[in-house]
Protein backbone atom coordinates (compact mmCIF):
# COMPACT_ATOMS: atom_id res chain seq x y z
CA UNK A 1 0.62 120.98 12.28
CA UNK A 2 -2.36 119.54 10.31
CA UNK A 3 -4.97 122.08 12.48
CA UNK A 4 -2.28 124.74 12.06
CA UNK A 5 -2.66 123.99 8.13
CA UNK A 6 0.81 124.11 7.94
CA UNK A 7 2.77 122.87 4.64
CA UNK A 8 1.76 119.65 3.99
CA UNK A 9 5.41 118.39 2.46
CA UNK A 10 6.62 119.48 6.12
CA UNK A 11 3.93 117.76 8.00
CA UNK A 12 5.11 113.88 6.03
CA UNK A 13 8.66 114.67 6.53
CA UNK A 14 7.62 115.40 10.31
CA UNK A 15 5.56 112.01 10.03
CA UNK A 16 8.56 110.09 8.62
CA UNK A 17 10.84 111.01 11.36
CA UNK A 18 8.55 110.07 14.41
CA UNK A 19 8.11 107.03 12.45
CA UNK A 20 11.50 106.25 11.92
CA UNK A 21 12.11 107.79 16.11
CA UNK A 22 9.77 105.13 17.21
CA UNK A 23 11.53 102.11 15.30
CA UNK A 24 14.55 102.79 16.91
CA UNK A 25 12.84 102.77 20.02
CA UNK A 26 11.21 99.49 19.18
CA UNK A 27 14.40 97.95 18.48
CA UNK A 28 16.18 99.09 21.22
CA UNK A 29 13.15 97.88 24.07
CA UNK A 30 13.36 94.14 21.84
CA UNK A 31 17.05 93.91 22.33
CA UNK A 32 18.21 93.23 25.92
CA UNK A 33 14.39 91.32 26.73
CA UNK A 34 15.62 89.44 23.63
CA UNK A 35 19.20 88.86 24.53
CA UNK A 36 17.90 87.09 27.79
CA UNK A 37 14.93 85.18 25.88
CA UNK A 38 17.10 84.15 23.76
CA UNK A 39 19.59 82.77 26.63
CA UNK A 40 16.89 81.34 28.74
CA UNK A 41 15.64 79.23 25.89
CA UNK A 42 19.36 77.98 24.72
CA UNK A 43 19.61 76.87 28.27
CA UNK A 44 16.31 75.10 28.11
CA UNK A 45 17.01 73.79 24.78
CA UNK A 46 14.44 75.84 22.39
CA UNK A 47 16.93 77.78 20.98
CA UNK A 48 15.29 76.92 17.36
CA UNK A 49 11.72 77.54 18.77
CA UNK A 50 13.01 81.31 20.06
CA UNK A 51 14.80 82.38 17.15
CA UNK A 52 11.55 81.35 14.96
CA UNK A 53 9.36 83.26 17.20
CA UNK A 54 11.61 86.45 16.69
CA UNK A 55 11.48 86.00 13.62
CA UNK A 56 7.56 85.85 12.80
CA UNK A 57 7.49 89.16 15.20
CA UNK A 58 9.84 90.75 12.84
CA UNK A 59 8.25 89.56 9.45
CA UNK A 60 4.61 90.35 11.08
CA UNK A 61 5.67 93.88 11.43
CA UNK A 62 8.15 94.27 8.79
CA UNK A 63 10.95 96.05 10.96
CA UNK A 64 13.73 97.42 9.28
C-alpha cells in the first residue's frame, strides 16, 4: 500500500488490524501450551513460580 502511495489514513487502519489479527493469534498459540504448563507445574508444586512467569511475559509485552 505504502509503494502503491495509497491513502495514508487507510494504510494505519490496515496496520491496526494486522496488529490487532496477530494478538489474537498470540493469545490463542499461549493458551493450551499454557493450560498444560500451568498443570505440569501445579503437579510439581510451582504453581506460584508458573503463574509469575506468565505474568512477566505478559507485562514484558504488554498484551491486551
Amino acid at each position: 500500500m505504502v509503494e502503491e502511495d495509497e491513502y495514508c489514513i487507510d494504510i494505519l487502519l490496515q496496520s491496526k488490524a494486522i496488529q490487532k489479527a496477530l494478538r489474537e493469534i498470540d493469545h490463542l498459540m499461549l493458551e493450551n501450551p499454557l493450560q498444560k504448563c500451568a498443570a505440569d507445574a501445579t503437579g510439581k508444586g510451582r504453581k506460584d513460580e508458573a503463574i509469575k512467569e506468565v505474568l512477566q511475559v505478559f507485562k514484558k509485552y504488554k498484551w491486551n
